[in-house]
C-alpha atoms as a PDB file:
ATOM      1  CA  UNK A   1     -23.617  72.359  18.757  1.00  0.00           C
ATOM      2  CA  UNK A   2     -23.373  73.872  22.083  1.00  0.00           C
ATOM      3  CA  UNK A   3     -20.569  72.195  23.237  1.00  0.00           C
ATOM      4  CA  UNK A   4     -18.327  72.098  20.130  1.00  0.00           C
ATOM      5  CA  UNK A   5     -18.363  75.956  20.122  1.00  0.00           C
ATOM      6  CA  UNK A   6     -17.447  75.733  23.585  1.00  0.00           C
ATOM      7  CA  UNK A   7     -14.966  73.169  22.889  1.00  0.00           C
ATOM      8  CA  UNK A   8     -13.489  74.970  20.215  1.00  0.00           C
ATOM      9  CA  UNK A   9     -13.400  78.387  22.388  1.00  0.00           C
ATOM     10  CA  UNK A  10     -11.853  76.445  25.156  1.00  0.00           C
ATOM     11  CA  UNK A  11      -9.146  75.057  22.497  1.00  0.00           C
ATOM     12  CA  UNK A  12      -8.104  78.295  21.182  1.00  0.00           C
ATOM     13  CA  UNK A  13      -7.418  79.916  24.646  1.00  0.00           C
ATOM     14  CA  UNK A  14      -5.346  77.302  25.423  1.00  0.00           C
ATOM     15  CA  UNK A  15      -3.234  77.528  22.594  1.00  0.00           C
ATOM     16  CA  UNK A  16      -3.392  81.286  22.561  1.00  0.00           C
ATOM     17  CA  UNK A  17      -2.124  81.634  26.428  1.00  0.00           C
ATOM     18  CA  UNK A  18       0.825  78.742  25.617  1.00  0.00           C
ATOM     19  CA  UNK A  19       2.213  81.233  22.800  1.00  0.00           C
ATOM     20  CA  UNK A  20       2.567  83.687  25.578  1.00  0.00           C
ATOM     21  CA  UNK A  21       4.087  81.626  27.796  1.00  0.00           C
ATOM     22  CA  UNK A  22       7.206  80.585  25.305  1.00  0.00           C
ATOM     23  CA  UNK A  23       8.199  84.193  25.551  1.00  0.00           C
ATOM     24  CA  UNK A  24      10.806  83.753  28.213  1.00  0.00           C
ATOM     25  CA  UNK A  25       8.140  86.133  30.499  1.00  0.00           C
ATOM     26  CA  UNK A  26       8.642  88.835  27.871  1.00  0.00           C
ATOM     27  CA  UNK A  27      12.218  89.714  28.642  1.00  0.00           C
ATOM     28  CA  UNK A  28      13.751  88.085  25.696  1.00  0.00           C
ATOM     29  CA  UNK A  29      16.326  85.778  24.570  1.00  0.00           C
ATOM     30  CA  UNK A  30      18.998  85.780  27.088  1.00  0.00           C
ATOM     31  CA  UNK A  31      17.515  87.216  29.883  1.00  0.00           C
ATOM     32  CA  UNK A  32      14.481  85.655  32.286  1.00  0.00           C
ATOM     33  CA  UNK A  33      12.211  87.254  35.101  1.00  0.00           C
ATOM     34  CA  UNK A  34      13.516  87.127  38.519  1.00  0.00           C
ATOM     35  CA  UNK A  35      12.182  86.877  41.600  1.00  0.00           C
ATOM     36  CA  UNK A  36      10.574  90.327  42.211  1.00  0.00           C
ATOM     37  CA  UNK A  37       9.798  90.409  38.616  1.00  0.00           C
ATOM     38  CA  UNK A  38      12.980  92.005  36.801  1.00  0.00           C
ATOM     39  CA  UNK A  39      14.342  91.047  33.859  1.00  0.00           C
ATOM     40  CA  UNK A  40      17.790  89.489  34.988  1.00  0.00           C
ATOM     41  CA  UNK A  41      20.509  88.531  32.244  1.00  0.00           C
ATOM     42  CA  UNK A  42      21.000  84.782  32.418  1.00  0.00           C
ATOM     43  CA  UNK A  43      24.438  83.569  33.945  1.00  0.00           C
ATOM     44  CA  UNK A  44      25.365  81.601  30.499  1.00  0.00           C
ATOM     45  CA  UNK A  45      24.788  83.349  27.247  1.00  0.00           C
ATOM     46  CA  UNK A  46      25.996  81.598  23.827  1.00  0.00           C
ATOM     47  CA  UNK A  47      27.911  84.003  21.815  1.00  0.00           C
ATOM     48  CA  UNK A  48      29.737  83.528  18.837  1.00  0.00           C
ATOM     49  CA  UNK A  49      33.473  83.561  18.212  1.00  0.00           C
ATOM     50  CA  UNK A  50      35.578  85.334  16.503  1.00  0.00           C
ATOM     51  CA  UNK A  51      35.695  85.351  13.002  1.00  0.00           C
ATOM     52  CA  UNK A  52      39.059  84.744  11.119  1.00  0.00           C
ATOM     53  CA  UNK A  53      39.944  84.572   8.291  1.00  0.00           C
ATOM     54  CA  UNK A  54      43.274  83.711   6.671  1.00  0.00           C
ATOM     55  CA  UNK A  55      44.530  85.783   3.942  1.00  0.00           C
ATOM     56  CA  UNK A  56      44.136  84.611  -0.351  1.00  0.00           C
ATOM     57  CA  UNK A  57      47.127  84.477  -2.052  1.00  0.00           C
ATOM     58  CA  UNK A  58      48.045  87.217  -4.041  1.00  0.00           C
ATOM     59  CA  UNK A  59      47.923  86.569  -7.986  1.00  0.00           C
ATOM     60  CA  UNK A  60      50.358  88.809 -10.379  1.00  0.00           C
ATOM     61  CA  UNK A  61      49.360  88.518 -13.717  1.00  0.00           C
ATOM     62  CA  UNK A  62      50.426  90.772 -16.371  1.00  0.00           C
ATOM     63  CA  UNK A  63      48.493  92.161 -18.437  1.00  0.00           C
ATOM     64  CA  UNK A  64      47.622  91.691 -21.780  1.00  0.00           C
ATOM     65  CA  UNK A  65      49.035  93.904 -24.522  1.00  0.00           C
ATOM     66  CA  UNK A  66      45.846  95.722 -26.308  1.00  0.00           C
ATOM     67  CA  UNK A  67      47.889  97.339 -28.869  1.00  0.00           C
ATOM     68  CA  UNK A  68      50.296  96.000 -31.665  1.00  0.00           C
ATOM     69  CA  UNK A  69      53.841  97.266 -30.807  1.00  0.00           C
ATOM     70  CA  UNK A  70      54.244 101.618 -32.033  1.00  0.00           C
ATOM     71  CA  UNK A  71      50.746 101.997 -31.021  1.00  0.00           C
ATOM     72  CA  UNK A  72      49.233 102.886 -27.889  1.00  0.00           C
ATOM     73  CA  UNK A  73      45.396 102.930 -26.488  1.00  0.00           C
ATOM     74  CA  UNK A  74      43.814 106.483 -26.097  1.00  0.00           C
ATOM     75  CA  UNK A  75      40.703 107.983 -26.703  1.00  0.00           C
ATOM     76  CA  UNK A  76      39.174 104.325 -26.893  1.00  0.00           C
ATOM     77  CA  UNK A  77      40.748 103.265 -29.678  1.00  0.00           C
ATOM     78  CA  UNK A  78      44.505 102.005 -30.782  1.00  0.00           C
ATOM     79  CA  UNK A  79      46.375 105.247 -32.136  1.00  0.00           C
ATOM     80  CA  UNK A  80      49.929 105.564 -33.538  1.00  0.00           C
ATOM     81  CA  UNK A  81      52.636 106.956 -31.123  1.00  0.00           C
END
């Protein structure tokens, strides 16, 4: 019993100390430690490009006529002129 609670100890240090270590030396993505320690920005960082985007067509419809003809639309509702 002994030595599968130490095995099991010995396990979860190990995998708790390799979490740390896939922290780029806690500077971040992008950047790494240098040689006195810093955090130095690394020489090639992937950036996106720019964006574009082309322009939609432009759609005239016209529009639908709501009221029969000597009537017009106001106050909600169709209303003799």
């Amino acid at each position: 019993m002994k030595y599968l609670l130490a095995a099991v100890v010995l396990a979860s240090t190990v995998v708790g100390f390799s979490e740390v270590a896939s922290a780029a030396g806690g500077c971040g993505p992008g950047w790494y430690r240098g040689p006195y320690g810093g955090c130095r920005r690394a020489a090639v960082v992937v950036r996106p490009g720019p964006v574009v985007v082309a322009p939609a067509p432009v759609v005239v419809v016209p529009r639908a006529r709501v009221c029969p003809y000597g009537f017009r639309w106001w106050g909600g509702r169709c209303r003799p002129i």
